[in-house]
C-alpha atoms as a PDB file:
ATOM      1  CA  UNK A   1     107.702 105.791 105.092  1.00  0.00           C
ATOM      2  CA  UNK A   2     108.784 107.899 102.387  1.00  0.00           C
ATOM      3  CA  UNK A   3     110.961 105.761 101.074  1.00  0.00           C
ATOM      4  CA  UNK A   4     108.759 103.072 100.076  1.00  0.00           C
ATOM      5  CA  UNK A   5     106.290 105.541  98.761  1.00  0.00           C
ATOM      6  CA  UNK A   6     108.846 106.999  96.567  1.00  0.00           C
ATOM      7  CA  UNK A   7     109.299 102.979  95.330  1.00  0.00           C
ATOM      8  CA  UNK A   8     106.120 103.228  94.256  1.00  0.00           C
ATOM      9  CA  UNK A   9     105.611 103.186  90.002  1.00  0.00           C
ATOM     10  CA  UNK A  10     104.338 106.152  88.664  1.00  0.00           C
ATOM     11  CA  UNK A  11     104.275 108.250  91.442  1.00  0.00           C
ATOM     12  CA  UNK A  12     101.141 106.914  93.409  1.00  0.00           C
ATOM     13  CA  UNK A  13     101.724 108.047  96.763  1.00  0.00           C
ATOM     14  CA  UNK A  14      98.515 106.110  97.863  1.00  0.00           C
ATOM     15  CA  UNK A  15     100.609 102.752  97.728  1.00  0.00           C
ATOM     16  CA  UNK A  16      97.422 100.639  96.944  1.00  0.00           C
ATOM     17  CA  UNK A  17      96.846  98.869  94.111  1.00  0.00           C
ATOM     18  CA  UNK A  18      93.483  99.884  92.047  1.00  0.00           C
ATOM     19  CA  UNK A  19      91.161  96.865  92.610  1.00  0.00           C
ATOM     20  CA  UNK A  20      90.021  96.869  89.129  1.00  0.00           C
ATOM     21  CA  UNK A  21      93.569  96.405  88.147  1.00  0.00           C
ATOM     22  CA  UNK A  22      94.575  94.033  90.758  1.00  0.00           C
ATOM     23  CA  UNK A  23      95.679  90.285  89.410  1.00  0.00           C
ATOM     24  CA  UNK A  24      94.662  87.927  91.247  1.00  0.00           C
ATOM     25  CA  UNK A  25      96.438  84.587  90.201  1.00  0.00           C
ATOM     26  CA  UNK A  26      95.439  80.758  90.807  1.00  0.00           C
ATOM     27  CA  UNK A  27      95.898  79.442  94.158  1.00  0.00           C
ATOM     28  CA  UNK A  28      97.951  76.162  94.931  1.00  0.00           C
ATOM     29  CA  UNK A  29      95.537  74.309  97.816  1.00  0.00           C
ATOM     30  CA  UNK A  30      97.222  75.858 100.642  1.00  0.00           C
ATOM     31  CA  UNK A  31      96.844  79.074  99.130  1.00  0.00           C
ATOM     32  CA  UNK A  32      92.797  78.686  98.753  1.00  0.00           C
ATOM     33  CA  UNK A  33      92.932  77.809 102.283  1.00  0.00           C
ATOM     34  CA  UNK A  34      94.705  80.700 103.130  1.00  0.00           C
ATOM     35  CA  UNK A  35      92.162  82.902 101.167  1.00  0.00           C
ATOM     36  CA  UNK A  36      89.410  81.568 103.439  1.00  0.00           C
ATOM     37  CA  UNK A  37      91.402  82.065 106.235  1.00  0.00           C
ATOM     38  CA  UNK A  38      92.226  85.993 105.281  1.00  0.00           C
ATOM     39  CA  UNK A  39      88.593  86.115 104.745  1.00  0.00           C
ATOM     40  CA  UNK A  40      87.535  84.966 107.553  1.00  0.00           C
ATOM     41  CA  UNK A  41      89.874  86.571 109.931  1.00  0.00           C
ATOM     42  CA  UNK A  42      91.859  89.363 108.018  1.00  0.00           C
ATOM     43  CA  UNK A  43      89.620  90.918 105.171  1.00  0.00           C
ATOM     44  CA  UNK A  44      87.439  93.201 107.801  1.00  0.00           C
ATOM     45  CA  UNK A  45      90.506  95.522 108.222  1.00  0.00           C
ATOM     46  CA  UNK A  46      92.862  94.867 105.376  1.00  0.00           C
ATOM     47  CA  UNK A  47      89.831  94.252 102.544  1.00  0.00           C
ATOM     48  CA  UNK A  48      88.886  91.891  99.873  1.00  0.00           C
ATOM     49  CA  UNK A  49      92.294  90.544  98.748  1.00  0.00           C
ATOM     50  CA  UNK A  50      94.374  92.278 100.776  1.00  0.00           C
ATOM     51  CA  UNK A  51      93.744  96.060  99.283  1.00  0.00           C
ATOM     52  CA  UNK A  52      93.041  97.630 101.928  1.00  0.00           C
ATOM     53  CA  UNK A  53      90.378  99.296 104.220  1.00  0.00           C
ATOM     54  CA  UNK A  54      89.505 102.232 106.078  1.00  0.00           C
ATOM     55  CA  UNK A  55      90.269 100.346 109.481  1.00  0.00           C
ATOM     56  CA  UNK A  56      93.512  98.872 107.866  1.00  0.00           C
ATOM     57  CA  UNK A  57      96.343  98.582 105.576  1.00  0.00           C
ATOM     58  CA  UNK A  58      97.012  96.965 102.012  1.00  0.00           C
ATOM     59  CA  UNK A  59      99.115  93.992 102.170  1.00  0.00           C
ATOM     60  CA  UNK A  60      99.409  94.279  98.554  1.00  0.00           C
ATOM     61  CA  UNK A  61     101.859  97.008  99.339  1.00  0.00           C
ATOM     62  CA  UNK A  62     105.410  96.865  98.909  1.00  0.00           C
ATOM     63  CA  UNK A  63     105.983  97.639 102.363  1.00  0.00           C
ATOM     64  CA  UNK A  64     104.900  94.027 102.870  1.00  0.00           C
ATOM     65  CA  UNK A  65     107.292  92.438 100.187  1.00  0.00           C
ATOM     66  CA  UNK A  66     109.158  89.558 101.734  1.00  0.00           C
ATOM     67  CA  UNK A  67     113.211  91.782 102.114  1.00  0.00           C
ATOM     68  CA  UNK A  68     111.221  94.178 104.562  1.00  0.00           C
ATOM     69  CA  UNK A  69     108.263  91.734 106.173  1.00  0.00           C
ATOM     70  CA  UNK A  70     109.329  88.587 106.168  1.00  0.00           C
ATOM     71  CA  UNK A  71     107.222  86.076 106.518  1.00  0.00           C
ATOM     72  CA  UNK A  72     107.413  85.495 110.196  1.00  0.00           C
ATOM     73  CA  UNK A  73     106.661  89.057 110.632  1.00  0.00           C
ATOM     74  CA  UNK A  74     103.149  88.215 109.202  1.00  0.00           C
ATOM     75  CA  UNK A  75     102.653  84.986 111.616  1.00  0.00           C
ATOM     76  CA  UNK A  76     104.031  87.043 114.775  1.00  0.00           C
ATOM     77  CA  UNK A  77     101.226  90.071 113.845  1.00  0.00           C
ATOM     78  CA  UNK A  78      98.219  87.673 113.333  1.00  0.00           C
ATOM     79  CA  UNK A  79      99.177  85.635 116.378  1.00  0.00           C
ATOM     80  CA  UNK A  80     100.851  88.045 119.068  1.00  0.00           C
ATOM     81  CA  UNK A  81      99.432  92.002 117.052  1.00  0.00           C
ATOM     82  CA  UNK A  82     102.305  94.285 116.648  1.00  0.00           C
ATOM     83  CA  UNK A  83     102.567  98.030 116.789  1.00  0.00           C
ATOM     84  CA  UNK A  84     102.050 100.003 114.357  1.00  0.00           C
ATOM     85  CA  UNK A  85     104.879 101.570 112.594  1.00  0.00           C
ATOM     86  CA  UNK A  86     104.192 102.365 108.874  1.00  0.00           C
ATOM     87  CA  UNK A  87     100.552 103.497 108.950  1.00  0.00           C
ATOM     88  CA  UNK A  88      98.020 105.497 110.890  1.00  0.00           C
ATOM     89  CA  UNK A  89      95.682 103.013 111.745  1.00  0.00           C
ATOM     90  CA  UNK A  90      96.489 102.470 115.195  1.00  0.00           C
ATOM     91  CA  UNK A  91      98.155  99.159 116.688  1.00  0.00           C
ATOM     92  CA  UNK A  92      97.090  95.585 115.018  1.00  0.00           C
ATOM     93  CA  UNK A  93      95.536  93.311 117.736  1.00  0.00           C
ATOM     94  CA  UNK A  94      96.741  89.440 117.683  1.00  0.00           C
ATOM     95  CA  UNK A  95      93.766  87.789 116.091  1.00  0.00           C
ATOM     96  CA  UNK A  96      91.760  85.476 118.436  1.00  0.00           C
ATOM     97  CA  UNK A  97      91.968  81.985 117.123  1.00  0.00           C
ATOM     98  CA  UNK A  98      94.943  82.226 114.196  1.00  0.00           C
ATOM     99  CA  UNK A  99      97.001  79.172 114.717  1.00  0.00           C
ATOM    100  CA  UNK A 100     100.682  79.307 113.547  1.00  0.00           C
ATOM    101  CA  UNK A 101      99.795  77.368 110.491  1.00  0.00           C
ATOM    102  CA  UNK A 102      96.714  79.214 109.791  1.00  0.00           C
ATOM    103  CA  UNK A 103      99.522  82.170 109.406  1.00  0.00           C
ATOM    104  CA  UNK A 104     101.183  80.407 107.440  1.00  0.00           C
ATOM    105  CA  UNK A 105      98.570  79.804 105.259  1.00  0.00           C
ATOM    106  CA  UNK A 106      97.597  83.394 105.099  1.00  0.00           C
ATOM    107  CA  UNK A 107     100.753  84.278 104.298  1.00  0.00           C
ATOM    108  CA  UNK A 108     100.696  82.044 101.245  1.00  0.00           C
ATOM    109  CA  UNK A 109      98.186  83.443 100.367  1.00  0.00           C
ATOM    110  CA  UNK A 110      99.154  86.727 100.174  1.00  0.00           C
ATOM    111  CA  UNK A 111     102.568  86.264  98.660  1.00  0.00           C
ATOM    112  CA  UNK A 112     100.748  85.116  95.889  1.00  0.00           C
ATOM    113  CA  UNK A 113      99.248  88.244  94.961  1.00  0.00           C
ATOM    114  CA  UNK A 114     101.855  90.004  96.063  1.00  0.00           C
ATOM    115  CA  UNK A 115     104.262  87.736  93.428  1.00  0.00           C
ATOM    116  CA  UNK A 116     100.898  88.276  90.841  1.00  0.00           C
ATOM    117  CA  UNK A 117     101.078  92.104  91.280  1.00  0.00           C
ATOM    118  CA  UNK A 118     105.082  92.421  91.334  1.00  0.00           C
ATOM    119  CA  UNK A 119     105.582  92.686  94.835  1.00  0.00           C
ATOM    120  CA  UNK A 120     108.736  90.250  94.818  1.00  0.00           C
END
């Protein structure tokens, strides 16, 4: 885990991004979709565009950028949970009702503000 903190720009060991700075860029249809989806299903734990909570982690995080969670890593957590392995927020549990290509709407979704916030 240290590793990726010490990717982090300027030394912010927090990892999130401040959500006043946050870009949030135009969505392509399927991405809107997949912001109504996160809402819906993901925003409780991981917050209003991904940012985080206090019952779970930012996804705007370069932890998450595609060369170390790929996308199918995102569409195996919604749908089957995983364990957790880079936080302290306990294990994620699959989330009732996420289809495969709700996931992969999500996902969209949240590659695009990962791309808008330089998570590449």
């Amino acid at each position: 885990m240290a590793f990726w903190y010490a990717q982090r720009p300027g030394g912010d060991v927090s990892g999130e991004i401040d959500l006043a700075t946050l870009t949030i860029p135009d969505l392509t249809e399927d991405q809107a979709s997949g912001k109504a989806l996160f809402d819906r299903n993901c925003a409780a734990c991981h917050g209003a565009n991904a940012n985080g909570s206090d019952q779970g982690p930012p996804l705007v995080h370069r932890v998450y950028e595609p060369s170390h969670h790929g996308d199918m890593a995102f569409l195996l957590a919604a749908t089957r949970g995983v364990r957790a392995h880079h936080w302290r927020f306990g294990n994620m549990p699959a989330v009732e009702g996420v289809t495969n290509d709700d996931a992969a709407k999500i996902t969209a979704y949240v590659r695009a503000l990962q791309r808008a916030n330089g998570i590449n």
